[in-house]
N, C-alpha and C. Protein backbone atom coordinates (compact mmCIF):
# COMPACT_ATOMS: atom_id res chain seq x y z
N UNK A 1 58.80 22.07 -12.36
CA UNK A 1 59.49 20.93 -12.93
C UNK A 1 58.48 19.81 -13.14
N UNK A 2 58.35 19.26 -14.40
CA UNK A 2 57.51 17.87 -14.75
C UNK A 2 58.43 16.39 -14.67
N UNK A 3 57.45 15.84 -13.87
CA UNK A 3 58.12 14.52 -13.34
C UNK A 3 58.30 13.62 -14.96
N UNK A 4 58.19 14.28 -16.41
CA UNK A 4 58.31 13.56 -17.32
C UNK A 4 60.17 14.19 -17.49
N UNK A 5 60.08 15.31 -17.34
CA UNK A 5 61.52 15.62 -17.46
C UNK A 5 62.41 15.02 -16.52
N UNK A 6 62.39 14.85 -15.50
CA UNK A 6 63.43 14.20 -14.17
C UNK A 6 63.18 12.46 -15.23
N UNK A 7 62.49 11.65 -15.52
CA UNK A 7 62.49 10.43 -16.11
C UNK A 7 63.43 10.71 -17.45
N UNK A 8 63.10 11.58 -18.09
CA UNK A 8 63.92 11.82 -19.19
C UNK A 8 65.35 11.92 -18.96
N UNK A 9 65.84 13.06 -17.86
CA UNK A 9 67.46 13.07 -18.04
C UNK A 9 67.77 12.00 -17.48
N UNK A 10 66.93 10.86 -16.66
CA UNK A 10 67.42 9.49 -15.80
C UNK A 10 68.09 8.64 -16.71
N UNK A 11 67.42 8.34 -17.70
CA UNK A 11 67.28 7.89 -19.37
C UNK A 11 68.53 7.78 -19.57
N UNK A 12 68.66 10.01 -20.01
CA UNK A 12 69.99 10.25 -20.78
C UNK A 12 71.05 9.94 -19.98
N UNK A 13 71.07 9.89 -18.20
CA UNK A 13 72.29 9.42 -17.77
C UNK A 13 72.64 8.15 -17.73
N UNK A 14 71.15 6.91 -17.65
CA UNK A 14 71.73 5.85 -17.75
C UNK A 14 72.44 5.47 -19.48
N UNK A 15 72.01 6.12 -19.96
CA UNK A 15 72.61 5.85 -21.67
C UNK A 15 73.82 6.28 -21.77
N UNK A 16 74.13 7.34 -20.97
CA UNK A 16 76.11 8.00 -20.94
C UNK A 16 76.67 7.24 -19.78
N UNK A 17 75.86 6.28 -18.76
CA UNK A 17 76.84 5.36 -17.88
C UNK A 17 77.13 6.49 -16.98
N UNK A 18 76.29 7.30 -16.18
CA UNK A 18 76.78 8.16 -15.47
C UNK A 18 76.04 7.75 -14.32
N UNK A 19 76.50 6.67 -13.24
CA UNK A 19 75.72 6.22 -12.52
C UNK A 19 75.30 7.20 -11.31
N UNK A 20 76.12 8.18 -10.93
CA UNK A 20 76.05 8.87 -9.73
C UNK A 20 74.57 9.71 -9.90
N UNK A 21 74.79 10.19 -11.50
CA UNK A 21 73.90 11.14 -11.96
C UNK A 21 72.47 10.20 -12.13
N UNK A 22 72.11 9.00 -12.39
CA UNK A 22 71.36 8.45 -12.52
C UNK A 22 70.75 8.21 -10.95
N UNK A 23 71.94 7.43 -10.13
CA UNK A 23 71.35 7.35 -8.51
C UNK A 23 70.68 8.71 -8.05
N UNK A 24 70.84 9.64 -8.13
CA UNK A 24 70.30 10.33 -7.50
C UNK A 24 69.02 11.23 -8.54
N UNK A 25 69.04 11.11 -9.82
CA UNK A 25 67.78 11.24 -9.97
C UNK A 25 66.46 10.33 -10.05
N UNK A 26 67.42 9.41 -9.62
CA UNK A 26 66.18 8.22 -9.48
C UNK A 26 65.72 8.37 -8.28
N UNK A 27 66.48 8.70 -7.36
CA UNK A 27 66.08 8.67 -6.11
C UNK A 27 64.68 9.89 -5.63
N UNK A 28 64.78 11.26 -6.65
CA UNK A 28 64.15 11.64 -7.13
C UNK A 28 62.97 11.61 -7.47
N UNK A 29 62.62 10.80 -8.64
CA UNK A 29 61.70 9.93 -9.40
C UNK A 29 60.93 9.65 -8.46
N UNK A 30 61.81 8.58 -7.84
CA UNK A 30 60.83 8.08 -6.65
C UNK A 30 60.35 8.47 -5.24
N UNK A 31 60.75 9.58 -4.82
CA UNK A 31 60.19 10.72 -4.00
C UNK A 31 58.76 10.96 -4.34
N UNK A 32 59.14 11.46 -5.76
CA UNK A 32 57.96 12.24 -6.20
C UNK A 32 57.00 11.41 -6.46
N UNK A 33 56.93 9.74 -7.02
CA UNK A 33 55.66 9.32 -7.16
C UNK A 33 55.30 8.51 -5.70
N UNK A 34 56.20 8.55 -4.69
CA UNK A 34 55.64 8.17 -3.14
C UNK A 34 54.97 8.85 -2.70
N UNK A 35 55.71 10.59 -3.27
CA UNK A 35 54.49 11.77 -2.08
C UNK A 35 53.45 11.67 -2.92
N UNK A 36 53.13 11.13 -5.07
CA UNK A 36 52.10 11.42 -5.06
C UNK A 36 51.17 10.76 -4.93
N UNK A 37 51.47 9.17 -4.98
CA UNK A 37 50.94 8.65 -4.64
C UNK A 37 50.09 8.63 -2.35
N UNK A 38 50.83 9.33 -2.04
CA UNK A 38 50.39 9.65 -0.31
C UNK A 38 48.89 10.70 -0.16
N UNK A 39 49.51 11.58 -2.08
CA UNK A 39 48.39 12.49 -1.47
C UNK A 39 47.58 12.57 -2.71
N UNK A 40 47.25 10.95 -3.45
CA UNK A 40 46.12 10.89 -4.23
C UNK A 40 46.19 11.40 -5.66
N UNK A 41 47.21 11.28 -5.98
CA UNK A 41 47.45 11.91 -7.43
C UNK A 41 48.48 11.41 -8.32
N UNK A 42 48.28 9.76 -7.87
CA UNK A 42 49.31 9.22 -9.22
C UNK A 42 49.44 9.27 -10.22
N UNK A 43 48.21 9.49 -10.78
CA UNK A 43 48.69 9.30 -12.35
C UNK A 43 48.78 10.71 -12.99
N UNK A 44 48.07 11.93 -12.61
CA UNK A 44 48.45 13.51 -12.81
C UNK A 44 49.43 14.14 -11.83
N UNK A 45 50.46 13.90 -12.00
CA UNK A 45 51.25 14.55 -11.11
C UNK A 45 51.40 15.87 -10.90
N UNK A 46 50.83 17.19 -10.37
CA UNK A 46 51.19 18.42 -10.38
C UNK A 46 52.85 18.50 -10.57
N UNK A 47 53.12 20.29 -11.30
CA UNK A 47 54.41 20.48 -10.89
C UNK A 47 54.78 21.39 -9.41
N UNK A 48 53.85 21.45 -8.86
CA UNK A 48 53.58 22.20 -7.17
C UNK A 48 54.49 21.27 -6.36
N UNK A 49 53.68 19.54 -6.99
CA UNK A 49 54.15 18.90 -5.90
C UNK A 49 55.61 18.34 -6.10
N UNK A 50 56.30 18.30 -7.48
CA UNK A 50 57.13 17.72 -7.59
C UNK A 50 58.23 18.92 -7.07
N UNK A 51 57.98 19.78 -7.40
CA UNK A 51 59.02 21.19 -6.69
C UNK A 51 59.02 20.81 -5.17
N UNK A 52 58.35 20.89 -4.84
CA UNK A 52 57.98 20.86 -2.99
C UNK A 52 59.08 19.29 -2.75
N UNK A 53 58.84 18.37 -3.77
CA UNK A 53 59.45 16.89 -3.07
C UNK A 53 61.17 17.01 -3.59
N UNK A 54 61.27 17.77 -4.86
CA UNK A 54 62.88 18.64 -4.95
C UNK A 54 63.52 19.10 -4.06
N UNK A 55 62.61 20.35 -3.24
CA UNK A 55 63.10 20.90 -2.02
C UNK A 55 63.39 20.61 -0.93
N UNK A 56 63.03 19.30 -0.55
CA UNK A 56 62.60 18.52 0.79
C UNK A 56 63.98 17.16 0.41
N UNK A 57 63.91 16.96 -0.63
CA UNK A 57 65.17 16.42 -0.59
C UNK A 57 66.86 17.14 -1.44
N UNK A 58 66.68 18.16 -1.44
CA UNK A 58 67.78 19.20 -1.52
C UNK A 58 67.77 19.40 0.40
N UNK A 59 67.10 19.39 0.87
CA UNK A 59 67.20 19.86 2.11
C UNK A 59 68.22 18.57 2.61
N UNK A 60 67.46 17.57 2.48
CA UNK A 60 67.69 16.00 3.17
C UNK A 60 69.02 15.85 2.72
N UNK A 61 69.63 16.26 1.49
CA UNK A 61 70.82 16.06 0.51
C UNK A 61 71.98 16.83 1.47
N UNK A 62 71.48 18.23 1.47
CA UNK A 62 72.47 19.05 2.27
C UNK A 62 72.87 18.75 3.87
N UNK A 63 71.71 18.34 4.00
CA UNK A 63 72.04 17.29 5.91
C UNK A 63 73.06 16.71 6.09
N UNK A 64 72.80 15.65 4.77
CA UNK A 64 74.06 14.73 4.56
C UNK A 64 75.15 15.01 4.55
N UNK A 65 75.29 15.82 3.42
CA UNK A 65 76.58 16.69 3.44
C UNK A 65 77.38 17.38 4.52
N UNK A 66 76.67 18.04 5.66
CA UNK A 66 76.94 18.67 6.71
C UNK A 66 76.60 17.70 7.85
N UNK A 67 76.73 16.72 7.73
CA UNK A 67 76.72 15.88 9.33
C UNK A 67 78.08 14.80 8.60
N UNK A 68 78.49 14.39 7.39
CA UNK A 68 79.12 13.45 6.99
C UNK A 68 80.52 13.21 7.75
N UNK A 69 81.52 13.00 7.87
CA UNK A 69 82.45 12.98 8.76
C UNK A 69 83.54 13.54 7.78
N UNK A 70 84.32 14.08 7.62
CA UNK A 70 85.57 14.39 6.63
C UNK A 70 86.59 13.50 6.06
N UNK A 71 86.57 12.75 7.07
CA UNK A 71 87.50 11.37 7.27
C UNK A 71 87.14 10.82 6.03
N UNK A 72 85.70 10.80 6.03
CA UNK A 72 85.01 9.73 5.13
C UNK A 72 85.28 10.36 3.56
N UNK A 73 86.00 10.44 2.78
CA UNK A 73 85.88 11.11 1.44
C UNK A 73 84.97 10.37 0.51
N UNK A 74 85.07 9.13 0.45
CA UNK A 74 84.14 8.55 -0.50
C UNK A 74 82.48 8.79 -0.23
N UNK A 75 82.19 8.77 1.10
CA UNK A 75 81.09 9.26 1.06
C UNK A 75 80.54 10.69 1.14
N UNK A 76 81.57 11.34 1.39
CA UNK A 76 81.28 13.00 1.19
C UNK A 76 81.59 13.24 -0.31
N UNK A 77 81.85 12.38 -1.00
CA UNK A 77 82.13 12.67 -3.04
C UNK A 77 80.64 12.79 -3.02
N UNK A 78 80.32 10.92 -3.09
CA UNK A 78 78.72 10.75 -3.26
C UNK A 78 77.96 12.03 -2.83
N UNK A 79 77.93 11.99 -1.39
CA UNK A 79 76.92 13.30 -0.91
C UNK A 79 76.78 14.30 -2.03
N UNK A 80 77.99 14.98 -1.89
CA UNK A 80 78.24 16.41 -2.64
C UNK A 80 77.58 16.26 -4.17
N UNK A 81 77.67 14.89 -5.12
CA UNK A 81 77.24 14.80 -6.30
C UNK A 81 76.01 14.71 -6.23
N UNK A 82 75.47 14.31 -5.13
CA UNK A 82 73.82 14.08 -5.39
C UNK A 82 73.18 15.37 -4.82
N UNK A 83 73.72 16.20 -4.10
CA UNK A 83 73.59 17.19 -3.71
C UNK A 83 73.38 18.07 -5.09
N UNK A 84 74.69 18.92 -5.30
CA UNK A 84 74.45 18.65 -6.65
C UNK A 84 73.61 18.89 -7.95
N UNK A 85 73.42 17.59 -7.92
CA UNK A 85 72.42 17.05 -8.84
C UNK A 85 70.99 17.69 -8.59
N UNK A 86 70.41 17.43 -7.44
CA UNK A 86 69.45 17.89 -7.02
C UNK A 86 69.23 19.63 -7.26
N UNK A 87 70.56 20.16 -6.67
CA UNK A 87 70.13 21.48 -6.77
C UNK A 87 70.11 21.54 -8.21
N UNK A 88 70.51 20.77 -9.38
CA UNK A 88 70.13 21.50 -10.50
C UNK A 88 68.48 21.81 -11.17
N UNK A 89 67.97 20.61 -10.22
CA UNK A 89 66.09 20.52 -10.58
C UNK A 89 65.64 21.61 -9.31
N UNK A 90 66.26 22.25 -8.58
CA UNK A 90 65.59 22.59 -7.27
C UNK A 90 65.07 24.30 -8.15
N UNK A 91 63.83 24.49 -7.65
CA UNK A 91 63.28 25.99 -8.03
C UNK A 91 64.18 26.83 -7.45
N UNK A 92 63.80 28.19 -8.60
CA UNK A 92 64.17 29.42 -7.73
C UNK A 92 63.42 30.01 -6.56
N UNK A 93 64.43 29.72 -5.62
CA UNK A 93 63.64 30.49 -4.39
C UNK A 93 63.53 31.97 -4.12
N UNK A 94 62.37 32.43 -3.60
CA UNK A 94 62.39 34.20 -3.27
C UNK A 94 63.64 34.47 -2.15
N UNK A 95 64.05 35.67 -2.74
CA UNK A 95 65.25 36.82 -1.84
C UNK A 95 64.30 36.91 -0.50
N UNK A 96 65.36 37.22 0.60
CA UNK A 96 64.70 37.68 1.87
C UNK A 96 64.07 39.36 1.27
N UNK A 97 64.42 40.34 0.40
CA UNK A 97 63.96 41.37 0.54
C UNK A 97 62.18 41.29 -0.30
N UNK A 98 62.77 40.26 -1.64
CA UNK A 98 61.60 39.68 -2.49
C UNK A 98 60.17 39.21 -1.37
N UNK A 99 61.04 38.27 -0.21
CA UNK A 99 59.83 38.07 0.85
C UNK A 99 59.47 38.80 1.43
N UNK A 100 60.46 39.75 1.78
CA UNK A 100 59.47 40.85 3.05
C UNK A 100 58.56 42.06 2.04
N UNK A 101 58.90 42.11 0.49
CA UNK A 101 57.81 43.03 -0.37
C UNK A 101 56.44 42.35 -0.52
N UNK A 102 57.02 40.79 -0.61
CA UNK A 102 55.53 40.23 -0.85
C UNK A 102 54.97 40.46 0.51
N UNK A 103 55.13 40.21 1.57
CA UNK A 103 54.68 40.48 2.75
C UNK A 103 54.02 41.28 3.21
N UNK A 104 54.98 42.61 2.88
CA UNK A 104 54.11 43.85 3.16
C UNK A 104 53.29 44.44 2.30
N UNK A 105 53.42 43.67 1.43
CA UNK A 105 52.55 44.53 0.51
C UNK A 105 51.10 43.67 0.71
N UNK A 106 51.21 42.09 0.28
CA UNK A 106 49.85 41.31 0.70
C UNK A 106 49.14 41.19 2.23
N UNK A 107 50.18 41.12 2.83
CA UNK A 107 49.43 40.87 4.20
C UNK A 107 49.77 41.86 5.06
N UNK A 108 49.25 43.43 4.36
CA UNK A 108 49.64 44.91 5.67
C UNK A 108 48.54 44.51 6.68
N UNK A 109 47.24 44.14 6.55
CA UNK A 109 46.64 44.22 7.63
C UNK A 109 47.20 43.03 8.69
N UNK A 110 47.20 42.19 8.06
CA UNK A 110 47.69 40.98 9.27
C UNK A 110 48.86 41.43 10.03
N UNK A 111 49.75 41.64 8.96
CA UNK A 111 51.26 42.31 9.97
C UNK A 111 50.91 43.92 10.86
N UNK A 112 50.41 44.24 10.63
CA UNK A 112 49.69 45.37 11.87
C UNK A 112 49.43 45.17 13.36
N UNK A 113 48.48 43.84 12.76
CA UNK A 113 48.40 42.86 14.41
C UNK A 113 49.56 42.69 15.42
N UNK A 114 50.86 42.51 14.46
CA UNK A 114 52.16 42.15 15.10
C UNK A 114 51.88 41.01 16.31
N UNK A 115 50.80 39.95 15.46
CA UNK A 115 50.99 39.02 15.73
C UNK A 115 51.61 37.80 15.04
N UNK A 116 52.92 37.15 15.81
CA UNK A 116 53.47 36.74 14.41
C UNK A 116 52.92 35.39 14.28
N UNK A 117 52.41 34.63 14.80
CA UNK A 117 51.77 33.19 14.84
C UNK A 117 50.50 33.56 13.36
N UNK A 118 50.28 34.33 13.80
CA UNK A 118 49.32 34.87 12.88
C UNK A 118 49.52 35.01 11.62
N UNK A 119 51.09 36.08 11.64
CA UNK A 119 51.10 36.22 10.00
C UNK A 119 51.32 34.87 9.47
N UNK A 120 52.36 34.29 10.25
CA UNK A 120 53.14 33.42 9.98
C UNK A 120 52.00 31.87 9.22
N UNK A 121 51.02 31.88 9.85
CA UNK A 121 49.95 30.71 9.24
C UNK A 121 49.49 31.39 8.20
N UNK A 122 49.41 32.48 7.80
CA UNK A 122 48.82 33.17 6.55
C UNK A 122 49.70 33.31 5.58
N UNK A 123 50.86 33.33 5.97
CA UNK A 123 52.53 33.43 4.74
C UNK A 123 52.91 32.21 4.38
N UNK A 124 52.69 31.14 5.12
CA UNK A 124 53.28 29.89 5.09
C UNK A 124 52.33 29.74 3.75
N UNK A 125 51.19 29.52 4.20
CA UNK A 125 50.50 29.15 3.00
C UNK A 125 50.62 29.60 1.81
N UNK A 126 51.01 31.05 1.81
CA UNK A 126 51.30 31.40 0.54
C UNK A 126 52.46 31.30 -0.45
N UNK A 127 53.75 30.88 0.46
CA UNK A 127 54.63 31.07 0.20
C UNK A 127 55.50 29.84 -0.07
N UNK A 128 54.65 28.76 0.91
CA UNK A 128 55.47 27.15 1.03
C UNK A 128 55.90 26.59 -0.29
N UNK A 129 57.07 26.29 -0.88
CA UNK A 129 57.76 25.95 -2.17
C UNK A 129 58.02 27.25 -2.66
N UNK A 130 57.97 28.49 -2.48
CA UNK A 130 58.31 29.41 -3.20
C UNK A 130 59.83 30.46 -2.41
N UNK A 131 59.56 29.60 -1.22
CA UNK A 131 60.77 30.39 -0.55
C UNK A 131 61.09 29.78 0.60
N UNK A 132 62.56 29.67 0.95
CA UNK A 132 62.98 29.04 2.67
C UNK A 132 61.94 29.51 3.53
N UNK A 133 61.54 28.30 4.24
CA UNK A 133 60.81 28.75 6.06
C UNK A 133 61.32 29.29 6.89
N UNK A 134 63.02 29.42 6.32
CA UNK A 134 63.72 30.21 8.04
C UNK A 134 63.81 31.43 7.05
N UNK A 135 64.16 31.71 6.12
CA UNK A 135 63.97 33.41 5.37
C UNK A 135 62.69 33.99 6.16
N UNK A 136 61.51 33.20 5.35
CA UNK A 136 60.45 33.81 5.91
C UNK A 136 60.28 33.81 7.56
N UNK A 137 60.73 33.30 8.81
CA UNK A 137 60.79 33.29 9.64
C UNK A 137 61.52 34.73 10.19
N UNK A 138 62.47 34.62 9.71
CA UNK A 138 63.36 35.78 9.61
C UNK A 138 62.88 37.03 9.82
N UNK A 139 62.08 37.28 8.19
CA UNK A 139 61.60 38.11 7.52
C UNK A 139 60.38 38.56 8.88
N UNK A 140 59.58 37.99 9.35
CA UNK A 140 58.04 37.72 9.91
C UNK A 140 58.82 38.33 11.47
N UNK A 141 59.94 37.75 11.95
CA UNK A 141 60.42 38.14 13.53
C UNK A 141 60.87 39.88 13.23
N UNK A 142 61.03 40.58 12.02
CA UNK A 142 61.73 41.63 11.89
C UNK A 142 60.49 42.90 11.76
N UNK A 143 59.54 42.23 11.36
CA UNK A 143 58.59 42.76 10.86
C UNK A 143 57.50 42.94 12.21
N UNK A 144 57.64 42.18 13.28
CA UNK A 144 57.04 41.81 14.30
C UNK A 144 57.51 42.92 16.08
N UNK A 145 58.72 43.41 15.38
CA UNK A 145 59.51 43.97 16.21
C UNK A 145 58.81 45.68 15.91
């Protein structure tokens, strides 16, 4: 995802008056030029990093949602829309079976060790934005057994 597109549909929602849809891709927006600005890359923004700052607040989004109180409807609307929203920019993530092929197939020698600290610093890296940490966690404790 290019941080020129998330500015663009911000645009088209403030022009249709769709404020919910606008709050939360702004909120967005500005994720992404805080982390890039944190890690030295304001003015070229990768799309690595803007996926990774999607995911991290799809995560943060769904918290909300699941700690909110029921009572509260107006703020469980909000939640759920920005929720949402978010998941519509959020990448496709890898299947648990998709992870355990990449797994075994790239890292047979490491997983041999059936050490999982081990694989686990060697998968992370490969895998971080491309798939859940508890899949791959999952995946890495099954494989370890």
């Amino acid at each position: 995802m290019e941080i020129k597109t998330l500015q663009n549909d911000m645009i088209a929602a403030m022009k249709a008056k769709e404020k919910g849809r606008k709050d939360a891709i702004s909120a967005l927006v500005s994720a992404v030029k805080k982390a890039a600005i944190d890690e030295g890359c304001r003015d070229n923004i990768p799309e690595e990093l803007v996926d990774r700052v999607i995911l991290k607040e799809l995560k943060t989004a769904k918290e909300q949602l699941d700690t909110c109180p029921a009572e509260r409807k107006d703020l469980l609307e909000e939640y759920r829309l920005r929720h949402d929203v978010i998941q519509e920019y959020a990448p496709a993530l890898m299947s648990e079976d998709e992870v355990r092929t990449y797994i075994t197939e790239k890292f047979a020698e490491i997983v041999a060790t059936g050490n999982k600290g081990q694989i686990m610093k060697a998968v992370m890296a490969e895998l971080k934005g491309k798939a859940d940490g508890k899949v791959i966690n999952q995946v890495v404790a099954g494989l370890c057994k």
